[in-house]
Protein backbone atom coordinates (compact mmCIF):
# COMPACT_ATOMS: atom_id res chain seq x y z
CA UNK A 1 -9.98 17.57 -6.84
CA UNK A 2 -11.92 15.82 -9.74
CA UNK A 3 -10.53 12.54 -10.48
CA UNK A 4 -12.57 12.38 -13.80
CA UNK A 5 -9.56 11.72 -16.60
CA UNK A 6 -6.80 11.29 -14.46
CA UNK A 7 -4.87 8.17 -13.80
CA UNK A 8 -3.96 6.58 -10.85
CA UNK A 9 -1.99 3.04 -10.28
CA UNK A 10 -2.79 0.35 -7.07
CA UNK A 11 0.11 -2.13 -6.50
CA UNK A 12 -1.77 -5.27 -4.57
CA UNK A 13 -4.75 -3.95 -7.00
CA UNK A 14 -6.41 -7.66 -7.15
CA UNK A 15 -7.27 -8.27 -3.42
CA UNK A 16 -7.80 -6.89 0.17
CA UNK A 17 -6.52 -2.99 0.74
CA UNK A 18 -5.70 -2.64 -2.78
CA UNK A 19 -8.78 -4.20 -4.33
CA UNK A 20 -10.95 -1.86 -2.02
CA UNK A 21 -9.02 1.17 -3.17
CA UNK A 22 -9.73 0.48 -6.80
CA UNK A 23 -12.86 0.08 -6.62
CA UNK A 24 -13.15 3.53 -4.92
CA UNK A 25 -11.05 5.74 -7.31
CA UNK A 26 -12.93 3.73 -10.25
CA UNK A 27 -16.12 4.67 -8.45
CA UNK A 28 -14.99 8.41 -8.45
CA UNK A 29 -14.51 8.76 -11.88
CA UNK A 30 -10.51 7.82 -12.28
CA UNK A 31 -8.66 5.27 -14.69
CA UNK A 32 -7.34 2.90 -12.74
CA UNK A 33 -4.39 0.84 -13.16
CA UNK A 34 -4.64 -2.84 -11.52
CA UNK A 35 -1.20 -3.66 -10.77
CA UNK A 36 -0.64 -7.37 -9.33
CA UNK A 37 0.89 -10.74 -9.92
CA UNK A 38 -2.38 -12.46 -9.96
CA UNK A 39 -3.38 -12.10 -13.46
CA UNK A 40 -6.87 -13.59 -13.38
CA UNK A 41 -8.08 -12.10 -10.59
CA UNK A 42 -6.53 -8.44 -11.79
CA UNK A 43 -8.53 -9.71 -15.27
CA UNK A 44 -12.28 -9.97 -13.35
CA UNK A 45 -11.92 -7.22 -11.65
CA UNK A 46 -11.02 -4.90 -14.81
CA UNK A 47 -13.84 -6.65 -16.43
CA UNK A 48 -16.39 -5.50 -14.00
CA UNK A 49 -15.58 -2.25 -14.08
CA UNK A 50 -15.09 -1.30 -16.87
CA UNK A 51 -12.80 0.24 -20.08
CA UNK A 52 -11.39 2.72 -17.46
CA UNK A 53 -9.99 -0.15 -15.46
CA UNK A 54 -7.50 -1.98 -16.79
CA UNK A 55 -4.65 -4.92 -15.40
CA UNK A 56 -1.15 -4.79 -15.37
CA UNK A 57 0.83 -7.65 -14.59
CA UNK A 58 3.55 -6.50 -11.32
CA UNK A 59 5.55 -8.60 -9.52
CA UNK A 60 6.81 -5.63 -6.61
CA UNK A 61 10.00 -7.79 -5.95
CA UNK A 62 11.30 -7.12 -9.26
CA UNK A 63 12.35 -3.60 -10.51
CA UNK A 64 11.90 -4.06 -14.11
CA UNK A 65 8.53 -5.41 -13.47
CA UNK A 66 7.27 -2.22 -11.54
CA UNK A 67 8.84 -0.07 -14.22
CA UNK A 68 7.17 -2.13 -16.70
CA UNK A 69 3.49 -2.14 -15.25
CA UNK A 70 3.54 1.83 -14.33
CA UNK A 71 4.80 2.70 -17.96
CA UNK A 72 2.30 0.41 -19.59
CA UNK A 73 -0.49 2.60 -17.38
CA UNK A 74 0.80 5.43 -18.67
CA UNK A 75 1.00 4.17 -22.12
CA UNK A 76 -3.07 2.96 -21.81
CA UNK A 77 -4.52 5.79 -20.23
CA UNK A 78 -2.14 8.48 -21.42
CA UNK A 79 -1.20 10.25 -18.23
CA UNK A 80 -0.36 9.42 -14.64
CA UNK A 81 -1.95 11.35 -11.13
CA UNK A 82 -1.56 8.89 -8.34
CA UNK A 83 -0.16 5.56 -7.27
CA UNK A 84 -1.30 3.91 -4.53
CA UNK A 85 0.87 1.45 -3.01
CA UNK A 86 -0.89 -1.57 -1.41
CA UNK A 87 1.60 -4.61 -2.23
CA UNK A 88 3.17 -6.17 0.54
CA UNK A 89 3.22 -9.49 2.86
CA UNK A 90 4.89 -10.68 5.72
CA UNK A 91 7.42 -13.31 3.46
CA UNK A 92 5.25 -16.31 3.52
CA UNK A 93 7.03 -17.85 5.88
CA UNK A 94 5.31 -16.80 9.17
CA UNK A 95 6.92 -15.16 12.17
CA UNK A 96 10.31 -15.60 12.22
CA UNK A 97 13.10 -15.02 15.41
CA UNK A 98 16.52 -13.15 15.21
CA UNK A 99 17.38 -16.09 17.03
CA UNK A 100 15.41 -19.13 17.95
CA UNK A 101 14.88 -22.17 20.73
CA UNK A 102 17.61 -24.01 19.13
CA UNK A 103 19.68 -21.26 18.00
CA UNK A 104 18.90 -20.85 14.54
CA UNK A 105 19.37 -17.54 13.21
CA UNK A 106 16.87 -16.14 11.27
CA UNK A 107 16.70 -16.87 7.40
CA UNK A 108 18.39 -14.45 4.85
CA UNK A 109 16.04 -15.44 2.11
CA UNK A 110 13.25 -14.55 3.89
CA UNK A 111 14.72 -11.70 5.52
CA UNK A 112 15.23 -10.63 1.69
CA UNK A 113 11.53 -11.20 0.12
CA UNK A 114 10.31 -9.49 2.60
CA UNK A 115 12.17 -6.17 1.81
CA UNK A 116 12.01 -6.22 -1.73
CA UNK A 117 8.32 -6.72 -1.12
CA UNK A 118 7.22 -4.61 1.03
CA UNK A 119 10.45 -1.93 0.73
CA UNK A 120 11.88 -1.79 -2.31
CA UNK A 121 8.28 -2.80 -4.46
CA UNK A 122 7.05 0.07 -2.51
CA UNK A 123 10.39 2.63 -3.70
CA UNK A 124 10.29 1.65 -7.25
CA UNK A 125 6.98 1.76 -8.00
CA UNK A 126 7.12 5.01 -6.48
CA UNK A 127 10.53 6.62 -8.40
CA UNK A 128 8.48 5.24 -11.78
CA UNK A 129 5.61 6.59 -11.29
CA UNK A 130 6.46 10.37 -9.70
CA UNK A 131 8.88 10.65 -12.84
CA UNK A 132 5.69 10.11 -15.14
CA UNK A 133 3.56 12.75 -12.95
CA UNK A 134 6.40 15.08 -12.96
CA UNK A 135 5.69 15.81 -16.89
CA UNK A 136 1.85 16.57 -15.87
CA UNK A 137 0.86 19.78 -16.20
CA UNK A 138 0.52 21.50 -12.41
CA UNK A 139 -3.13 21.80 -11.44
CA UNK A 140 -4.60 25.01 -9.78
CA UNK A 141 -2.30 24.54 -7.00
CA UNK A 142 0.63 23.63 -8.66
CA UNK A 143 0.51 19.92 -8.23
CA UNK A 144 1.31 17.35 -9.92
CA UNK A 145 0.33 13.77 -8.42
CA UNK A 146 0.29 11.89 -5.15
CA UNK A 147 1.97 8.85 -3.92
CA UNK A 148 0.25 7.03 -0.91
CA UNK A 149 1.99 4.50 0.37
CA UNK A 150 1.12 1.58 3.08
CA UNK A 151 3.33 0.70 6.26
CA UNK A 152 1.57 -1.08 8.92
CA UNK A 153 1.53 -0.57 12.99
CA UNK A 154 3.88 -2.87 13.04
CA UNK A 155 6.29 -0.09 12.10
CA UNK A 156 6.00 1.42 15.35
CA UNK A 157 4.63 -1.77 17.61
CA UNK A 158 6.22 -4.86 16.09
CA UNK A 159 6.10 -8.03 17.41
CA UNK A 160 7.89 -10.99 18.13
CA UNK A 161 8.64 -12.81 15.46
CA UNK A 162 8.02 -9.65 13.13
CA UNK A 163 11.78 -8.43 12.77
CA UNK A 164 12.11 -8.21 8.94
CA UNK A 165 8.13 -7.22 8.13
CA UNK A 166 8.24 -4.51 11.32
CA UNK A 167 11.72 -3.30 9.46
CA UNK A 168 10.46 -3.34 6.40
CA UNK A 169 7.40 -1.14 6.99
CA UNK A 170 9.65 1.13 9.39
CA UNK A 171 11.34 2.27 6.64
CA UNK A 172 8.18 3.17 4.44
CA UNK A 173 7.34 5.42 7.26
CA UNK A 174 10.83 7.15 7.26
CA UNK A 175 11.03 7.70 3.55
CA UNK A 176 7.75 9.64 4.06
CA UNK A 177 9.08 12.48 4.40
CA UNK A 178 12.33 12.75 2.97
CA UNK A 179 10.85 11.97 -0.58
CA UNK A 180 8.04 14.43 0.15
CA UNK A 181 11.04 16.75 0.12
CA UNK A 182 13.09 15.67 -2.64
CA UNK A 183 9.32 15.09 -4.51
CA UNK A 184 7.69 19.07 -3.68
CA UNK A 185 9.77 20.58 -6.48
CA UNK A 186 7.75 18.85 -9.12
CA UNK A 187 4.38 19.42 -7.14
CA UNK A 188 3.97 15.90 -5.93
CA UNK A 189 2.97 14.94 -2.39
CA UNK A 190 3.82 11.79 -0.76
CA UNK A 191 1.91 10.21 2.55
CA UNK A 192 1.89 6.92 3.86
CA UNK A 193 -0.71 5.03 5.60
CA UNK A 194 -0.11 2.96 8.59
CA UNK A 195 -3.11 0.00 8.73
CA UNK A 196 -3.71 -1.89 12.14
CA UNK A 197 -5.35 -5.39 12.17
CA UNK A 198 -7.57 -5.09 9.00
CA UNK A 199 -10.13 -7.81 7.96
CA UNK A 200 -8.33 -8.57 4.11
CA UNK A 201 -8.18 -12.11 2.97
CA UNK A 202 -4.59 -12.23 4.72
CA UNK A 203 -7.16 -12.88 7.98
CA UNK A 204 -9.98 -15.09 6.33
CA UNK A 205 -8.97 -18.25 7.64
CA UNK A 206 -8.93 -17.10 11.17
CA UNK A 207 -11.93 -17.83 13.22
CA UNK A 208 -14.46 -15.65 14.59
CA UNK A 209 -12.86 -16.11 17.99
CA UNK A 210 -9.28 -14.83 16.90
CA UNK A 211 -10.79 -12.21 15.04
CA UNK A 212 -12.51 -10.90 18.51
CA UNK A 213 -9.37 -11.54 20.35
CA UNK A 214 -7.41 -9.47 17.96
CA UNK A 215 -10.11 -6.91 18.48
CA UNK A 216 -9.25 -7.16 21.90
CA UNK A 217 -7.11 -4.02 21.69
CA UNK A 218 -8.67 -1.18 19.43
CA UNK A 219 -10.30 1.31 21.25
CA UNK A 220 -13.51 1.68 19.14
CA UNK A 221 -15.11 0.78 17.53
CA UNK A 222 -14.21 -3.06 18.71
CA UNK A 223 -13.55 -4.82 15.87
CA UNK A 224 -11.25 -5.32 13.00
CA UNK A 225 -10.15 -2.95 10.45
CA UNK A 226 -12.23 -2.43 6.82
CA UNK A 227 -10.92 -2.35 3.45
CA UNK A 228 -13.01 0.28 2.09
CA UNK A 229 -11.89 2.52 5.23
CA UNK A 230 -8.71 2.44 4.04
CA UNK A 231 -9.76 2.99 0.56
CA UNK A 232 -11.70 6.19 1.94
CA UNK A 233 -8.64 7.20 3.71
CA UNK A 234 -6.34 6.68 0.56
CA UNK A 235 -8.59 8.84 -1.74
CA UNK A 236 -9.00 11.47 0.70
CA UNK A 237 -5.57 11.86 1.20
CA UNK A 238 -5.36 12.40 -2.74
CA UNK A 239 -8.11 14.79 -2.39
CA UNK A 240 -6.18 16.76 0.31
CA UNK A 241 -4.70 18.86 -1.48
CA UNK A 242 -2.62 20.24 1.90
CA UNK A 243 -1.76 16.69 3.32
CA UNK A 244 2.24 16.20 2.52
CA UNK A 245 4.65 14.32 4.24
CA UNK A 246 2.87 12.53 6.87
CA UNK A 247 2.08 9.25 8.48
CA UNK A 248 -1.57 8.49 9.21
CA UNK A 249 -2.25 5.36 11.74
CA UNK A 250 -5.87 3.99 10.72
CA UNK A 251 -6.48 1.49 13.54
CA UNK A 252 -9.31 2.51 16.25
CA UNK A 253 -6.79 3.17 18.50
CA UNK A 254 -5.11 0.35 18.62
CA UNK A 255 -1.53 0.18 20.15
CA UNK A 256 0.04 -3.53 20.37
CA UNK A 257 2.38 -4.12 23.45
CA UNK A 258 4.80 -6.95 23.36
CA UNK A 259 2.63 -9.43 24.37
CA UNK A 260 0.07 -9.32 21.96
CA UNK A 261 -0.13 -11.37 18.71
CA UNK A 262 -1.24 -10.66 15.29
């Protein structure tokens, strides 16, 4: 497909995964929507790329906010083809157990942010945004937009300590389809990408040596995950025009057992 003219929004837009994926659709000729709590950030990155790249400020926990940010898109650019859906964190409070040493249960709140983060950011911004592209006119094959969304492998090889995130991105995966189904009347697609251990700013503090360790496991090529190859992956999927309801593991091969960490 040409993405010349056609308008596509990245939740997580300012940094790591989502950062890499605007920077590819703005590359291939798209508007691009920056959507993102960190303003200044969201602000250089528009800047250097130009009038076709613009920042909306998204906080993914909040409804309002995602309806807000993908209707102010829409409003800029004047229609809507894509959102890519790259927002999401493991709760900022580190791994957490069901129950731990000393029998403390694990914590509501945290249980909580990490849903609305990583699920519910991920639904809304996707109900908003396939009700704009449903008023597009249908393309050559009767289309109307794309939603890719991202889970993680911890939807399928979760680890200790991972309960609410591994939940969290288990249930991206499952809606997959489903809302592929409920979304084909209107010509829109939905996929989802599952990410093993990329090499984002979530991992720049680790050390060269953890980094190899948690290379330790992908089949090849040995090392940690790139940005811009999920970027590639997340545009291709948009260009794919046959690609519906499915869930696409980019990780070398990678498959965690219970014994390794992330």
């Amino acid at each position: 497909m040409s993405f010349a003219n056609k308008t596509f929004v990245v939740t997580g837009g300012a940094s790591g995964l989502g950062e890499a994926t605007v920077r590819r659709l703005a590359l291939l000729g798209a508007n691009v929507g920056i959507l993102d709590r960190d303003g200044e950030r969201g602000e250089a990155i528009a800047k250097e790329l130009g009038s076709r790249v613009a920042f909306f400020e998204m906080d993914a926990t909040k409804e309002q906010s995602c309806k807000n940010a993908v209707q102010a898109a829409v409003t800029r650019f004047g229609n809507l083809w894509g959102a890519v859906n790259c927002a999401g964190g493991g709760g900022g409070k580190g791994p957490l157990l069901t129950v731990d040493k000393a029998f403390n249960v694990h914590d509501s709140d945290a249980w909580d942010i990490t849903m609305k983060l990583n699920l519910y950011g991920t639904f809304n911004v996707c109900k908003y945004a396939a009700a704009a592209m449903a008023k597009n006119t249908p393309d050559e094959n009767g289309l109307r937009g794309c939603l890719v969304n991202c889970a993680s492998v911890a939807a399928f090889d979760g680890q200790k300590g991972q309960v609410a995130y591994a939940s969290a991105k288990g249930a991206v995966t499952q809606m997959t389809l489903p809302m592929a189904r409920d979304l084909g009347v209107y010509g829109i697609r939905v996929n989802t990408i599952a990410p093993g251990i990329m090499n984002t700013p979530m991992l720049a503090r680790a050390t060269d040596k953890v980094k190899a360790g948690l290379a330790l496991g992908v089949v090849a090529p040995k090392r940690l995950g790139l940005a811009d190859e999920f970027a590639l992956l997340a545009t291709q999927i948009i260009d794919n025009a046959y690609l519906n309801g499915e869930v696409i593991r980019l990780d070398g091969g990678l498959r965690m057992d219970y014994t390794s960490k992330l």
